[in-house]
Protein backbone atom coordinates (compact mmCIF):
# COMPACT_ATOMS: atom_id res chain seq x y z
CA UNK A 1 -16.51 -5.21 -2.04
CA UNK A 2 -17.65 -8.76 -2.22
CA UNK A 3 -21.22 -6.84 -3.28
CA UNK A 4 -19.66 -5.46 -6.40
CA UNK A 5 -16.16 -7.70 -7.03
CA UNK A 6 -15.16 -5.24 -9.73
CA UNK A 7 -13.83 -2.57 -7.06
CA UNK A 8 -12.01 -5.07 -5.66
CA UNK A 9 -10.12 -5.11 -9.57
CA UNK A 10 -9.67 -1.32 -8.30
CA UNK A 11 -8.79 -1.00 -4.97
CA UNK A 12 -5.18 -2.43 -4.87
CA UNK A 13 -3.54 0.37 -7.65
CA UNK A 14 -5.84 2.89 -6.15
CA UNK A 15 -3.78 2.15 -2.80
CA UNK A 16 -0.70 2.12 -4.24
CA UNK A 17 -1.61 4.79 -6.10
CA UNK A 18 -2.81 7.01 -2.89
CA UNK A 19 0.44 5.22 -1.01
CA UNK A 20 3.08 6.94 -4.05
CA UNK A 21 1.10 10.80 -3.76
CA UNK A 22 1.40 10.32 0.42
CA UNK A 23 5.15 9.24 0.50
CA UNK A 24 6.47 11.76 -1.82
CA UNK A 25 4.36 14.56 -0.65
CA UNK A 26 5.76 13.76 3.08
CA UNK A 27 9.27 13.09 1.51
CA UNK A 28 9.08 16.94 -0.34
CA UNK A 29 7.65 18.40 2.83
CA UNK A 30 10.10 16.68 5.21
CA UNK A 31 12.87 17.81 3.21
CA UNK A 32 11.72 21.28 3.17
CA UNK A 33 11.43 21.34 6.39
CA UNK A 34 14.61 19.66 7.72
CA UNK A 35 13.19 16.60 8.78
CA UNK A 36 16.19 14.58 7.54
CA UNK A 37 18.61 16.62 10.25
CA UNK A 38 16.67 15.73 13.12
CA UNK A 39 18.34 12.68 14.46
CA UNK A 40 16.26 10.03 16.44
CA UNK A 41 18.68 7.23 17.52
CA UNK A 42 20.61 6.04 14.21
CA UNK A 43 18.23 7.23 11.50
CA UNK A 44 16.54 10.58 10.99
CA UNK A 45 12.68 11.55 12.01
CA UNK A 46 11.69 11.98 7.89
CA UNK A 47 13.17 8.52 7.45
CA UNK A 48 10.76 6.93 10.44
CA UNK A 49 7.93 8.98 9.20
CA UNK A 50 8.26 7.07 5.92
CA UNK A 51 8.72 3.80 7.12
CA UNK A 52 5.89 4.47 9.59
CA UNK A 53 3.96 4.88 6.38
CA UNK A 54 5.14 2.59 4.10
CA UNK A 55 4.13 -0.21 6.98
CA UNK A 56 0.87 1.14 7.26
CA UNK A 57 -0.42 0.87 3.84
CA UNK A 58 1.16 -2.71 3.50
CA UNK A 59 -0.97 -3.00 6.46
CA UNK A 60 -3.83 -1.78 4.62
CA UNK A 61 -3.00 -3.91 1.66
CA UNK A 62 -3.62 -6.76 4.41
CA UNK A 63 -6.80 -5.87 6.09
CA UNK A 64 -8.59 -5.47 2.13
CA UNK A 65 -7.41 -8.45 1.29
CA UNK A 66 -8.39 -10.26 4.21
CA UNK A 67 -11.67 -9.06 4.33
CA UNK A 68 -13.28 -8.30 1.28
CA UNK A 69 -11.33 -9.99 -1.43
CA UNK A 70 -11.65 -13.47 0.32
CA UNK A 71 -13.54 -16.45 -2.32
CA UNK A 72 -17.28 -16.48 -1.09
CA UNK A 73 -18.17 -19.50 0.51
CA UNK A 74 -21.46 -21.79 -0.55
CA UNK A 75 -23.43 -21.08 -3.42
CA UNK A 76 -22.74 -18.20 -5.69
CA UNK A 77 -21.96 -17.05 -9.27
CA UNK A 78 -19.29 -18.56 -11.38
CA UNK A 79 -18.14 -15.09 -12.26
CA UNK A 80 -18.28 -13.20 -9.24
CA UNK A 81 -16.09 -15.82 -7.70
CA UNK A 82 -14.03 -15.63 -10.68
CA UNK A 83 -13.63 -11.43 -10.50
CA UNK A 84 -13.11 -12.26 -6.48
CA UNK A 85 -9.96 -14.30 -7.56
CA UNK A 86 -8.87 -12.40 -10.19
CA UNK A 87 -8.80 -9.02 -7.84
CA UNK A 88 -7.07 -11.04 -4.91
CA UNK A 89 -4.26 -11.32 -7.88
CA UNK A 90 -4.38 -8.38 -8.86
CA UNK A 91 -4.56 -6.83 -5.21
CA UNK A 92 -1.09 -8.69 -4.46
CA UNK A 93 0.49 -7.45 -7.60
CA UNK A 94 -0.40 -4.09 -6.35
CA UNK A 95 1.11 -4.70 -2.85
CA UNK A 96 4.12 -6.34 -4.22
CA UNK A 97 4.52 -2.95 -6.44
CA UNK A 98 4.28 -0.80 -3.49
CA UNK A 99 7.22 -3.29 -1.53
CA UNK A 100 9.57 -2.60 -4.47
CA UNK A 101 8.78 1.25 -5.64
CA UNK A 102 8.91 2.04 -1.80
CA UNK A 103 11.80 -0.05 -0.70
CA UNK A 104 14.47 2.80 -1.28
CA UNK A 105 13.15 4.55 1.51
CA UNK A 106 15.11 2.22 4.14
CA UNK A 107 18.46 2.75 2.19
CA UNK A 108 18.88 5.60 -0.01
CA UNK A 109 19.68 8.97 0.84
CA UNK A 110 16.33 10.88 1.52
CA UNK A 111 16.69 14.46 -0.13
């Protein structure tokens, strides 16, 4: 990405976007299949499977930013190193988003 600093502009709301189809298409099929009623300790097996998720693609969020949206070091252009900053924002908006759209999934009732 540090090649071509405008997919980096991409790449956070592209996760999050991938992240929001992924939870609620494993959220439908869990509830159609009765995930909820299966009972692992305390909380239910679709309610782990979500969270298992959820942490995964903040851990995803992690491993982009720390490796290809990272400021270039030495001599480069004013504007890729400009775009590089500007997508690091942009990339933490997009993982902040995906912390508060997804948060409901470790309190509210699943289906």
């Amino acid at each position: 990405m540090r090649a071509f600093p405008f997919v980096g502009l991409l790449a956070g709301f592209t996760v999050w976007s991938g992240a929001f189809l992924l939870l609620y298409a494993l959220q439908a099929t869990g509830c159609k299949l009765g995930w909820q009623d299966v009972a692992i300790g305390p909380i239910s097996l679709l309610r782990i499977i979500l969270v298992c998720v959820l942490l995964s693609v903040l851990a995803l969020f992690y491993l982009i930013a720390k490796q290809w949206l990272q400021p270039v070091k030495g001599k480069t252009d004013d504007t890729r190193q400009f775009l590089l900053r500007i997508a690091g924002l942009v990339h933490l908006a997009a993982a902040a988003s995906t912390l508060v759209t997804f948060a409901g999934i470790f309190w509210l009732s699943l289906c």
